[in-house]
C-alpha atoms as a PDB file:
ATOM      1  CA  UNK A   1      47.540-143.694 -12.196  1.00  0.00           C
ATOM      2  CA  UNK A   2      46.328-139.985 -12.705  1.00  0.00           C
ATOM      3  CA  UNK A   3      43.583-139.458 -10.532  1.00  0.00           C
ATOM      4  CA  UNK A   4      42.747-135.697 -11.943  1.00  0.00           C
ATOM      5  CA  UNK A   5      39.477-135.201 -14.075  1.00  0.00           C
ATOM      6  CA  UNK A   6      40.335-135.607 -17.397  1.00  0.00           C
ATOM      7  CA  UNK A   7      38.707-133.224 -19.973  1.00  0.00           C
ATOM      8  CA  UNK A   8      37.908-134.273 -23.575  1.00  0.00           C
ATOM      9  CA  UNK A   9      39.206-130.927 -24.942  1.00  0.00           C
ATOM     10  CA  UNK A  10      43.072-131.416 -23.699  1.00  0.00           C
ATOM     11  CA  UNK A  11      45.474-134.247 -25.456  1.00  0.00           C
ATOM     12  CA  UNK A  12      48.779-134.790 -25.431  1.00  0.00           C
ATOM     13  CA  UNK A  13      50.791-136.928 -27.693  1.00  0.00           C
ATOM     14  CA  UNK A  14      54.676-138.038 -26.222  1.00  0.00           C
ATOM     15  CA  UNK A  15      57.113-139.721 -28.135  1.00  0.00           C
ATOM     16  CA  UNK A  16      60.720-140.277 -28.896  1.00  0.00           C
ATOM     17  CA  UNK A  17      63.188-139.037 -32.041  1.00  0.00           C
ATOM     18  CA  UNK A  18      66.523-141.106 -31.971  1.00  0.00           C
ATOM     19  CA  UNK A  19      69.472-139.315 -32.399  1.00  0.00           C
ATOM     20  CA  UNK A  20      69.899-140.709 -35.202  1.00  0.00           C
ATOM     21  CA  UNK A  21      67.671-139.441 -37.378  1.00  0.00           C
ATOM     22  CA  UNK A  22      68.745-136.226 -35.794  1.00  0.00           C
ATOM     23  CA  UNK A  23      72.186-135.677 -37.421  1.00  0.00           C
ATOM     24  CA  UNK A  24      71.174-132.466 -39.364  1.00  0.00           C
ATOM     25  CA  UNK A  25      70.154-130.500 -36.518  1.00  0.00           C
ATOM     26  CA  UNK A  26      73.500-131.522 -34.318  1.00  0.00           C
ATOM     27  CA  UNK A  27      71.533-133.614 -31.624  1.00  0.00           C
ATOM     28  CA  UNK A  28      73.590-135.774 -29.500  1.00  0.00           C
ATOM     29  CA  UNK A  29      71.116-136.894 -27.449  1.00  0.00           C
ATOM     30  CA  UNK A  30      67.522-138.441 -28.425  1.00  0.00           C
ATOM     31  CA  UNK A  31      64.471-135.693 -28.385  1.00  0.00           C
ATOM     32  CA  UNK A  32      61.063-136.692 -26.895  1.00  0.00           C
ATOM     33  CA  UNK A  33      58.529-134.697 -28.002  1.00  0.00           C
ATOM     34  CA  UNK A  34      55.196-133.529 -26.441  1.00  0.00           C
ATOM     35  CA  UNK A  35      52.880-132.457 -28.979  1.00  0.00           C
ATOM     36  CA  UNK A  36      49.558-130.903 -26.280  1.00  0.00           C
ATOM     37  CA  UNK A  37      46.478-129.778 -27.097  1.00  0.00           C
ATOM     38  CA  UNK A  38      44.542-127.756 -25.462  1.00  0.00           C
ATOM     39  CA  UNK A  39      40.776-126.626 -26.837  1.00  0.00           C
ATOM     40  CA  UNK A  40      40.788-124.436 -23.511  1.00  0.00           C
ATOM     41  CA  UNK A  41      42.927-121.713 -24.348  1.00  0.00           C
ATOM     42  CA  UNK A  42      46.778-121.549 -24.250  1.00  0.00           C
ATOM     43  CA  UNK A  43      46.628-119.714 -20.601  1.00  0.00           C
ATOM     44  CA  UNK A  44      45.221-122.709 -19.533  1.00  0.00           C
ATOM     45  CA  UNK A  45      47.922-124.877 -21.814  1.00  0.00           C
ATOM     46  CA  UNK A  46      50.746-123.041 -19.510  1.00  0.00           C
ATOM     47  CA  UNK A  47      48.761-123.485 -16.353  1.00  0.00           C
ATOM     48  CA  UNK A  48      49.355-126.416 -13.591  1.00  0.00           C
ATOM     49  CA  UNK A  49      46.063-127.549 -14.854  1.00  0.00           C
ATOM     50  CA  UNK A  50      47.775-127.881 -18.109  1.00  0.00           C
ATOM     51  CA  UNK A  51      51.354-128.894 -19.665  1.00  0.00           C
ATOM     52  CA  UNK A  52      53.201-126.566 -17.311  1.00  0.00           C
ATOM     53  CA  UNK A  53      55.030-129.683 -15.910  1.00  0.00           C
ATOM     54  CA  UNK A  54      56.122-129.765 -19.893  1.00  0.00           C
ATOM     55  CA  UNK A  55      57.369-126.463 -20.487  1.00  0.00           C
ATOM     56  CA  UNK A  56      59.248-126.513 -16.951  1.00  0.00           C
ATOM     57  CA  UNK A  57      61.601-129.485 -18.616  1.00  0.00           C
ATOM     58  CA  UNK A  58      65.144-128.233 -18.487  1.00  0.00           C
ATOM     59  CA  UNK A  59      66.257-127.632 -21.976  1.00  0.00           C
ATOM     60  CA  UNK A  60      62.504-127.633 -23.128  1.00  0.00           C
ATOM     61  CA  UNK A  61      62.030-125.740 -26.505  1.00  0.00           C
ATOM     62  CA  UNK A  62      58.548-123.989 -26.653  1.00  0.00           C
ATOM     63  CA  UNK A  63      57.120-123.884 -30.161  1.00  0.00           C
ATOM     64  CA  UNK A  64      53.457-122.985 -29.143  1.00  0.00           C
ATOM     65  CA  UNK A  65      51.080-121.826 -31.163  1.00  0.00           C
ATOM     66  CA  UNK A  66      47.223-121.069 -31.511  1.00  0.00           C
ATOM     67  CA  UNK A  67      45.514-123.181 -34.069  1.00  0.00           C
ATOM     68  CA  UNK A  68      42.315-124.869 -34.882  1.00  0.00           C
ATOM     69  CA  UNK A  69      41.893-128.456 -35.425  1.00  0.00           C
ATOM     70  CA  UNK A  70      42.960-128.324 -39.167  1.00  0.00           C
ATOM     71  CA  UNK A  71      46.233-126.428 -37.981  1.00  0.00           C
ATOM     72  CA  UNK A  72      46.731-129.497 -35.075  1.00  0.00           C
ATOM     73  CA  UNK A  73      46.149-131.886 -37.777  1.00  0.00           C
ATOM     74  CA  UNK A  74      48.744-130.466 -40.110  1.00  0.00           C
ATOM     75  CA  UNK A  75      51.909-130.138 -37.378  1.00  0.00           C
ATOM     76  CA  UNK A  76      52.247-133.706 -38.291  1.00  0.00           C
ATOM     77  CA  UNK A  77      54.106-133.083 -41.350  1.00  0.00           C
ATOM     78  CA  UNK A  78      55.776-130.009 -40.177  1.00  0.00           C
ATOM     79  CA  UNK A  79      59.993-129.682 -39.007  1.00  0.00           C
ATOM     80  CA  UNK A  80      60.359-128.142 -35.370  1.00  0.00           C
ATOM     81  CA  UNK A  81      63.986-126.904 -35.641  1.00  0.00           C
ATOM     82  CA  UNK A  82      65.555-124.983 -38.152  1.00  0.00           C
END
């Protein structure tokens, strides 16, 4: 269990793309995805504090971006590769 404060303005969503469904883009291997959030400024988003353990993933693609909550709710429907 994560014994740090939690802070109602950071999120973080984690989940899994098979393979699979990720013929188009070449993928041999399934993608997880972390999809964070954080309402206290992207600084603080690459910090230790933040999703730093994230970005440090080897092979981790960075797509941040600043947005407000209408953005966050739209990357839903949006494609992260090309």
């Amino acid at each position: 269990m994560d014994l740090r404060q939690t802070d109602p303005k950071v999120a973080m969503g984690l989940y899994v793309v098979k393979k699979e469904r990720l013929v188009q883009v070449g993928a041999t291997e399934d993608m997880l995805i972390v999809q964070a959030y954080d309402a206290l400024g992207e600084a603080h988003g690459r910090s230790e504090e933040g999703f730093k353990w994230a970005l440090d993933i080897p092979n981790a693609l960075d797509f941040t971006k600043v947005l407000n909550l209408r953005g966050v709710s739209r990357l839903h429907g949006e494609q992260y590769w090309p």
